[in-house]
Protein backbone atom coordinates (compact mmCIF):
# COMPACT_ATOMS: atom_id res chain seq x y z
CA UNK A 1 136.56 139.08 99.92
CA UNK A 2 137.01 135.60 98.31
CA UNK A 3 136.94 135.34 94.84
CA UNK A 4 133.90 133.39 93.51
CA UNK A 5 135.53 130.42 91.20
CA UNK A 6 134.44 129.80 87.88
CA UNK A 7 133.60 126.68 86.18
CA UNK A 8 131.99 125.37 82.96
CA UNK A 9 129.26 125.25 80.97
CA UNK A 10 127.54 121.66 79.66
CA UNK A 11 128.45 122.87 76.15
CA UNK A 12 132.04 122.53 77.17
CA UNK A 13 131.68 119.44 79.19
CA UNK A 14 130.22 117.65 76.63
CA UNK A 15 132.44 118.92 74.02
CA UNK A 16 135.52 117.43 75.68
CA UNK A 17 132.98 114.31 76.77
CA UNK A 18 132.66 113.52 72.71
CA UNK A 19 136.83 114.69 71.89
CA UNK A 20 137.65 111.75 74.56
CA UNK A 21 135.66 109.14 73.00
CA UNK A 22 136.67 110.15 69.40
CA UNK A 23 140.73 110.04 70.30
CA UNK A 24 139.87 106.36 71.77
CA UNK A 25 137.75 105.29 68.61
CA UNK A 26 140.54 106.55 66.39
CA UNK A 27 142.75 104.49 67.93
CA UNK A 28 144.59 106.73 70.35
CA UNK A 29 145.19 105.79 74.20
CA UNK A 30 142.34 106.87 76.76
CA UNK A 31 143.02 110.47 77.46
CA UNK A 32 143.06 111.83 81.30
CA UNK A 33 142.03 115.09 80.27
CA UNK A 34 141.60 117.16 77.16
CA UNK A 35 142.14 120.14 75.30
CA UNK A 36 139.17 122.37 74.50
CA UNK A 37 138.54 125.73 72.67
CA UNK A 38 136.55 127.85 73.88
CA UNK A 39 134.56 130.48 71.74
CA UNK A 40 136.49 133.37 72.47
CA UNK A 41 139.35 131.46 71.43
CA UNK A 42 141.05 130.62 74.78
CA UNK A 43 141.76 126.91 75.62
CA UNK A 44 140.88 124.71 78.19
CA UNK A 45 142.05 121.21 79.73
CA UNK A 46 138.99 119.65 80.88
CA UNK A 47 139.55 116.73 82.90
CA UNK A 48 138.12 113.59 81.84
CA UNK A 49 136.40 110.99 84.36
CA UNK A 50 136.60 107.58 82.05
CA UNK A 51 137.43 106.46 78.74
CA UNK A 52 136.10 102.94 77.79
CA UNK A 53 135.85 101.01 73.88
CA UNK A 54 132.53 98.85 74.14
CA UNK A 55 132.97 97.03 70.71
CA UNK A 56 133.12 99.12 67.68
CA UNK A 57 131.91 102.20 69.78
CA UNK A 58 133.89 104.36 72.21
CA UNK A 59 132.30 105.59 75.54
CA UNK A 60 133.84 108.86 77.58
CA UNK A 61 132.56 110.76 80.07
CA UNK A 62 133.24 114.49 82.05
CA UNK A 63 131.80 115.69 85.44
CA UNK A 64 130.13 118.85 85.28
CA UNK A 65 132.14 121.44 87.09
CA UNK A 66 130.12 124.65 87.62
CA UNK A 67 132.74 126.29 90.02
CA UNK A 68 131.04 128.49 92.86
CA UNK A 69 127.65 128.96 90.81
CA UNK A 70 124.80 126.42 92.01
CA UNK A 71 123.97 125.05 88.76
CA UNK A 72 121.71 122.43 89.12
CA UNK A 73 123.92 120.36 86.63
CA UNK A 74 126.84 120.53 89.02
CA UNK A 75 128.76 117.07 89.62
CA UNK A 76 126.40 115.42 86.91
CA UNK A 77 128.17 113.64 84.14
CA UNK A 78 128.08 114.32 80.45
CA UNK A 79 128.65 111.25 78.60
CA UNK A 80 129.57 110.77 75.01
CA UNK A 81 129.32 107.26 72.42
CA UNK A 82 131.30 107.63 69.54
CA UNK A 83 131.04 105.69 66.43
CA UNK A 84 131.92 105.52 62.78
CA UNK A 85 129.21 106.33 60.16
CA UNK A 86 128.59 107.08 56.70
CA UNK A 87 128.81 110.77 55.29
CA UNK A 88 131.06 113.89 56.29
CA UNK A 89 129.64 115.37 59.16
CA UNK A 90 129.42 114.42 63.00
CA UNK A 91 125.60 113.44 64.00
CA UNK A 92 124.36 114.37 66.81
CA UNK A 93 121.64 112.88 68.99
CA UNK A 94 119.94 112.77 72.44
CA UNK A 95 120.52 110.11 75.06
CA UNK A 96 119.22 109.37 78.22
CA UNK A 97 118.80 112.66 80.26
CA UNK A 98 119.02 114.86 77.29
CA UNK A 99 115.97 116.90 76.29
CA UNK A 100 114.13 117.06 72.58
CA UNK A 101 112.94 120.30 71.72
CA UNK A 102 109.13 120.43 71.19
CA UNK A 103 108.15 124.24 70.27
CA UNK A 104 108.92 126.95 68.31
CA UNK A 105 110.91 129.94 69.43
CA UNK A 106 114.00 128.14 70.73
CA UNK A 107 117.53 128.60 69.12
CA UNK A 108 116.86 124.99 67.95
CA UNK A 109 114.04 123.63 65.83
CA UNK A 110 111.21 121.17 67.09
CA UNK A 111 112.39 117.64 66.95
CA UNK A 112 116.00 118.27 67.49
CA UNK A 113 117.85 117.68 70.52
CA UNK A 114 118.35 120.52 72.76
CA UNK A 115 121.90 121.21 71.95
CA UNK A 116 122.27 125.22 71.41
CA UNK A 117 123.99 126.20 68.41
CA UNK A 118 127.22 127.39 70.24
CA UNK A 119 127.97 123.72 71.84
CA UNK A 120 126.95 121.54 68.53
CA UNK A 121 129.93 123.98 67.05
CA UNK A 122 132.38 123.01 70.02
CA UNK A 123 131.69 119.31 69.75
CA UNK A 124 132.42 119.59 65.89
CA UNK A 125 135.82 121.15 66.19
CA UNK A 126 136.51 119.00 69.14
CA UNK A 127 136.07 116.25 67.02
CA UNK A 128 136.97 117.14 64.10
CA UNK A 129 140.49 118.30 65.88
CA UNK A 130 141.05 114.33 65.98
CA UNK A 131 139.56 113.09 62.66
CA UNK A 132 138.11 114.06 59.49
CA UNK A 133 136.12 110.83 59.13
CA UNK A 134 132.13 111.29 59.80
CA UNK A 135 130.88 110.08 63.73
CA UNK A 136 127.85 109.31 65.31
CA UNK A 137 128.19 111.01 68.63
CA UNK A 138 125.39 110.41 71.34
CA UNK A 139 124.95 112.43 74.24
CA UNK A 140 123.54 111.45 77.62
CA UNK A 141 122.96 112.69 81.23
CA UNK A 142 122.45 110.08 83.53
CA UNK A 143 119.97 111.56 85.69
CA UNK A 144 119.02 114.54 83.61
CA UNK A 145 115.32 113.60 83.12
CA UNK A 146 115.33 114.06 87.15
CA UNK A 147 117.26 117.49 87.28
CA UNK A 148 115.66 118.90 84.06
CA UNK A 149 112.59 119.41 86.62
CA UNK A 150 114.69 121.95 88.72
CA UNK A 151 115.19 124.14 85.46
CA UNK A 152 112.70 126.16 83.04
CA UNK A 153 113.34 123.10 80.25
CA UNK A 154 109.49 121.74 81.02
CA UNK A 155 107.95 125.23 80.65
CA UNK A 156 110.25 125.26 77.36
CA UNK A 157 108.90 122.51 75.95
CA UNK A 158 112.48 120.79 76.10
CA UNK A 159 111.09 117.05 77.34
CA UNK A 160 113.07 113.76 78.56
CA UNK A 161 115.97 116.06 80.13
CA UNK A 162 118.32 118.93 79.90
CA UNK A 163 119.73 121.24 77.44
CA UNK A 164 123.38 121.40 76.52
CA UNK A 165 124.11 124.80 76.89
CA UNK A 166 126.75 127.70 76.75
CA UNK A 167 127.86 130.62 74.85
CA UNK A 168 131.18 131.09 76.03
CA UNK A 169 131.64 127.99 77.75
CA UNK A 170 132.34 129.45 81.08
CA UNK A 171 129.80 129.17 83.98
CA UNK A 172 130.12 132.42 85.85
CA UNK A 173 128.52 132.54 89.42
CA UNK A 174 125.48 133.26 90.06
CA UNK A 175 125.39 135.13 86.58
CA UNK A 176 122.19 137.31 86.43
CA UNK A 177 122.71 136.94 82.15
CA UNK A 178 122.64 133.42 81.89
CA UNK A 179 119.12 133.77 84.16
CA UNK A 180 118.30 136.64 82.14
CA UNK A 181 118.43 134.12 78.66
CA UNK A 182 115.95 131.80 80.36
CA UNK A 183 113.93 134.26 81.02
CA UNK A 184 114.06 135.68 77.57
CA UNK A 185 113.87 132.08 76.11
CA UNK A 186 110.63 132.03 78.40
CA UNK A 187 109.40 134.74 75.98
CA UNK A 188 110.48 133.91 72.55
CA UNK A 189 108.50 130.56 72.89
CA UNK A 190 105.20 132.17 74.53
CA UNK A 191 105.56 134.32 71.21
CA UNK A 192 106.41 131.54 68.99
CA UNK A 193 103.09 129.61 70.44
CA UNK A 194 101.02 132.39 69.08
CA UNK A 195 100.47 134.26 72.59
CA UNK A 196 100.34 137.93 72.19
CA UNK A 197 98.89 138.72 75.81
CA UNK A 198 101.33 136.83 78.50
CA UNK A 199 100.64 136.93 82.29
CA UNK A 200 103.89 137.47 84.15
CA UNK A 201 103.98 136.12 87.54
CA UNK A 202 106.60 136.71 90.34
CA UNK A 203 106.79 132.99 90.95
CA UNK A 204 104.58 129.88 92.29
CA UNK A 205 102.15 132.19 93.90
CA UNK A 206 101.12 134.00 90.92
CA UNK A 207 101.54 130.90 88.97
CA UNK A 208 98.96 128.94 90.86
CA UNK A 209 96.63 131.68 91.15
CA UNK A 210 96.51 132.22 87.55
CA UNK A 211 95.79 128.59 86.50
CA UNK A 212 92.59 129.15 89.07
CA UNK A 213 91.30 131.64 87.79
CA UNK A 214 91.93 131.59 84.43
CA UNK A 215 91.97 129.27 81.42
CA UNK A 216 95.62 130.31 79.71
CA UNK A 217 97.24 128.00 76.92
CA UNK A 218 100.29 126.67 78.66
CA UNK A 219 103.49 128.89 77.82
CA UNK A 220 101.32 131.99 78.23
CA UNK A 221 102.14 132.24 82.38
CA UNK A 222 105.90 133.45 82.82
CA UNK A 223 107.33 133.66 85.61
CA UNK A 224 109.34 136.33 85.83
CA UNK A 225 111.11 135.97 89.53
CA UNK A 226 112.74 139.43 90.70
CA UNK A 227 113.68 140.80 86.65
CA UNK A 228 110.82 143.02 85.96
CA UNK A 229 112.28 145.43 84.40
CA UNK A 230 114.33 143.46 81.48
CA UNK A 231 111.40 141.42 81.12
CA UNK A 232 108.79 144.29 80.59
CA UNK A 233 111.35 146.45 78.13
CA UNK A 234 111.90 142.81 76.31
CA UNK A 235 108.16 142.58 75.95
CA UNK A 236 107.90 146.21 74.60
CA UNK A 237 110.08 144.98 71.97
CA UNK A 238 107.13 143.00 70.51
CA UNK A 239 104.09 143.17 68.99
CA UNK A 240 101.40 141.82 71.54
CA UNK A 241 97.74 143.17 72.78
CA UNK A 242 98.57 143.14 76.68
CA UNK A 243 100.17 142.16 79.49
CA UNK A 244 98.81 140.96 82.99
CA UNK A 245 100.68 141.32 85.94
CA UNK A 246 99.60 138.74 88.41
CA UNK A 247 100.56 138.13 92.42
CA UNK A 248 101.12 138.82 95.65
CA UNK A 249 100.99 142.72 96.45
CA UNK A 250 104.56 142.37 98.82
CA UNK A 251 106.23 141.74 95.64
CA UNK A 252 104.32 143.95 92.83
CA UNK A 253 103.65 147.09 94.91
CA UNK A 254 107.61 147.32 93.95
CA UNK A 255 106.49 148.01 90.82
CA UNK A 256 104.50 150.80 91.24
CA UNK A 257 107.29 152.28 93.58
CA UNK A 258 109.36 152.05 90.55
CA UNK A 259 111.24 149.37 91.66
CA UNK A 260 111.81 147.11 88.33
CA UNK A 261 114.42 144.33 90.45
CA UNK A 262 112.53 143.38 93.13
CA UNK A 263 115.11 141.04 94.95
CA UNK A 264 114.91 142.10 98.78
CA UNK A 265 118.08 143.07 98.77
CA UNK A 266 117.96 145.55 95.83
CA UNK A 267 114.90 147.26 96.49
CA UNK A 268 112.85 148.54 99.44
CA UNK A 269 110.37 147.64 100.95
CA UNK A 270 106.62 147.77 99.90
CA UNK A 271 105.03 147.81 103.65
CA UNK A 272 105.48 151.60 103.96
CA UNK A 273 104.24 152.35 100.61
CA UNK A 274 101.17 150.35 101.39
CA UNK A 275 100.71 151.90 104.60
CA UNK A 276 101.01 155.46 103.40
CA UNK A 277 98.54 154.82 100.17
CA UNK A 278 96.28 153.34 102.83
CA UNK A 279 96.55 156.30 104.87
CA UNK A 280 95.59 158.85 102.02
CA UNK A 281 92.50 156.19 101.44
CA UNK A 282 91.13 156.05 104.50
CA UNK A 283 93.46 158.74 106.81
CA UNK A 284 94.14 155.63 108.95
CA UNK A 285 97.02 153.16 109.00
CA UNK A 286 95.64 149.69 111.42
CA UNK A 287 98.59 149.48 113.83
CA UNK A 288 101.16 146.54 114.52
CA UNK A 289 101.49 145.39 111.35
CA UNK A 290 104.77 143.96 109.91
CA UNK A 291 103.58 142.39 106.82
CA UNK A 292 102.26 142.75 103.33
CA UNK A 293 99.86 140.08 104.36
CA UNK A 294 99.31 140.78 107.57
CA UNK A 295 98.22 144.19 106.29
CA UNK A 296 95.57 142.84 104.01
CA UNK A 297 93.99 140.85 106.40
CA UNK A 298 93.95 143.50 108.83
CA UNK A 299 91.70 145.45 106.44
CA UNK A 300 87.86 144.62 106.39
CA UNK A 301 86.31 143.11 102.64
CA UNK A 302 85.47 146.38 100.92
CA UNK A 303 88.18 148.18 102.20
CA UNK A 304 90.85 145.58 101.23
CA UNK A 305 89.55 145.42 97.56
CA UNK A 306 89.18 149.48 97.77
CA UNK A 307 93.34 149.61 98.66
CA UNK A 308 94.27 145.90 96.52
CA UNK A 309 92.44 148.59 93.35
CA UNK A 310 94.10 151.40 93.78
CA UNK A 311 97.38 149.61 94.01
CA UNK A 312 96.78 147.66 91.17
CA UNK A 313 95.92 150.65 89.37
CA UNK A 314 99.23 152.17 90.12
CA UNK A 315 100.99 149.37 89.03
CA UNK A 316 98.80 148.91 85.48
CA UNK A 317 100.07 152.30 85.04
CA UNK A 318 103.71 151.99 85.84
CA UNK A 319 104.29 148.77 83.64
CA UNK A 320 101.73 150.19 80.49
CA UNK A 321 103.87 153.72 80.68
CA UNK A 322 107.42 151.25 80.38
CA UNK A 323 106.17 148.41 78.22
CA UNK A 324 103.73 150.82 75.96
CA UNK A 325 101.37 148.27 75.94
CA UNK A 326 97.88 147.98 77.80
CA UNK A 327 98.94 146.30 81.24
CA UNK A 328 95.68 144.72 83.98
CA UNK A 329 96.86 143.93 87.02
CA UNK A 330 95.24 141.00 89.46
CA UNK A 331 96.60 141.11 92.91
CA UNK A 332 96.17 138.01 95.42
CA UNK A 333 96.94 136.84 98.92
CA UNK A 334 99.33 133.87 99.84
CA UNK A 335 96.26 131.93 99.48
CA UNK A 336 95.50 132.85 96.09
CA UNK A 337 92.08 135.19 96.87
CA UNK A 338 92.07 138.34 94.44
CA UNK A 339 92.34 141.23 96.75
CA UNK A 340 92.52 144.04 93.92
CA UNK A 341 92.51 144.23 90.13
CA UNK A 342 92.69 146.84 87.47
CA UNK A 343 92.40 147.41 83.77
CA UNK A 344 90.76 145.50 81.19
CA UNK A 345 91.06 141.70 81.70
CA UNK A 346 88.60 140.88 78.95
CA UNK A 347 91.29 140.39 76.73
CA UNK A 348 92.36 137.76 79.19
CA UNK A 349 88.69 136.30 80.10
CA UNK A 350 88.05 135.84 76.64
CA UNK A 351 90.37 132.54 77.48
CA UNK A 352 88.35 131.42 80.36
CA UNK A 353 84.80 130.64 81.85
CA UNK A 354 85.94 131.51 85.50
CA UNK A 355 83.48 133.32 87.39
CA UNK A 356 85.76 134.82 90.26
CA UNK A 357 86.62 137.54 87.82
């Protein structure tokens, strides 16, 4: 088996992005590559693409390496513009394709740029490694307004581009934690907003068929992709009223299965649970079905919304009994039609005028 590579993180990129232009400004030759520490103390040589003085101001930049993980930042290049200010400290702001923060909840405040705590400490040693004199450093992504739309920054509330990230300042492929901190991030703003009763989605289904049919403030839908599980035990960690669970039944049945990853691959399928519960329903099963879908549609009006409520029920019960919260369920078809529901969704309604529920 081939060993996935590793790579690194934007933190780390843009770390050795601002040490290049510093070493220039201070007078030192353009470097081809630089050294870098990483958090856990190990260092790095991080090649560096160019090294330019533009008048009193020094220019470098590093391509994003994210080894065998597709990062959607891969290739894209982290530039840094040094300069000589007033004070002690190195100043940090956003350029082109770097995002501002706009909400609460984040690791960084409203206002600021999104630079996580971890890299703004990795640029400062990596500059102050060179000089003790106080820089203006700007940071830019040329074509990170673009990408940013590819990542969860716009349901963040990080605006104008991507986040300069990294907490060890190694990108490890196809890392389920790094996906896991998005999703968590997902949370802590929802919270931070003042929601107290999110509606977790699988994906673009469920996210679609919640803004029809309900009236949400934004940051209250979350998609949650296949991590069910870590995102239902991080909500029981908080204080809220309820939680929905909203989409397609081929993906939450899972959860009623007790199936809390729901990744194809990691669990099993929900056809044969659907077509046994339908069988203790209505002691029939309709024959050559190979489909979730296909399975609903088989199924006459009352008796699809009889099946789509009992499911739904089950599930309510499986996430309430793991979260310890009051869970509803809405289940709907690929075209967004509710086929079943369960629990109380006035908590929910109280947020819209929809009449399809």
């Amino acid at each position: 088996m081939t060993r996935l590579r590793s790579g690194f993180t934007t933190g780390t990129c843009a770390a050795a992005a601002a040490k290049a232009a510093v070493m220039l400004l201070a007078g030192r030759s353009a470097p081809r590559e630089v050294g870098i520490t990483l958090p856990g103390g190990d260092t790095v040589s991080i090649p560096v693409f160019y090294a330019r003085m533009e008048g009193g101001r020094a220019e470098a930049a590093v391509c994003k390496d994210a080894g065998d993980d597709p990062d959607v930042t891969n290739g894209a290049r982290i530039v840094a513009v040094a300069a000589w200010t007033d004070g002690k400290d190195i100043l940090l702001e956003a350029g082109e394709g770097v995002g501002i923060v706009t909400r609460p909840g984040l690791q960084v405040p409203p206002g600021e740029p999104a630079i996580n705590p971890v890299p703004r400490r990795m640029i400062r040693e990596a500059v102050f490694s060179v000089t003790d004199r106080a820089v203006r450093v700007v940071l830019s992504i040329p074509g990170g307004r673009r990408l940013a739309e590819r990542t969860f920054n716009p349901r963040l509330g990080i605006l104008g581009g991507l986040s300069i990230l990294g907490t060890s300042g190694i990108v490890r492929p196809f890392s389920c934690p790094a996906l896991r901190t998005s999703l968590k991030c997902l949370l802590d703003v929802a919270l931070a907003g003042g929601c107290r009763a999110p509606v977790f989605v699988p994906g673009s289904i469920g996210r679609r068929a919640a803004e029809r049919h309900f009236q949400l403030d934004d940051g209250y839908i979350l998609e949650v992709g296949n991590e069910w599980g870590f995102m239902i035990d991080s909500a029981a960690r908080e204080d809220l009223e309820g939680i929905l669970i909203l989409g397609h039944p081929g993906k939450l049945a899972k959860l009623a299965m007790g199936q809390w990853d729901t990744h194809s691959s990691r669990s099993a399928a929900a056809l044969p649970f659907l077509m046994s519960l339908a069988g203790e329903i209505y002691g029939r099963v309709p024959p050559g079905i190979s489909t979730v879908e296909g399975f609903f549609s088989a199924l006459a009006g009352d008796e699809k919304n009889r099946l789509g409520d009992r499911l739904a029920s089950l599930i309510s019960g499986a996430v309430s009994a793991r979260a310890g919260t009051a869970a509803a369920t809405v289940l709907v078809d690929m075209k967004g039609l509710i086929v079943g529901r369960s629990g109380d969704l006035a908590l929910w309604k109280s947020r819209t005028f929809s009449s399809r529920l």
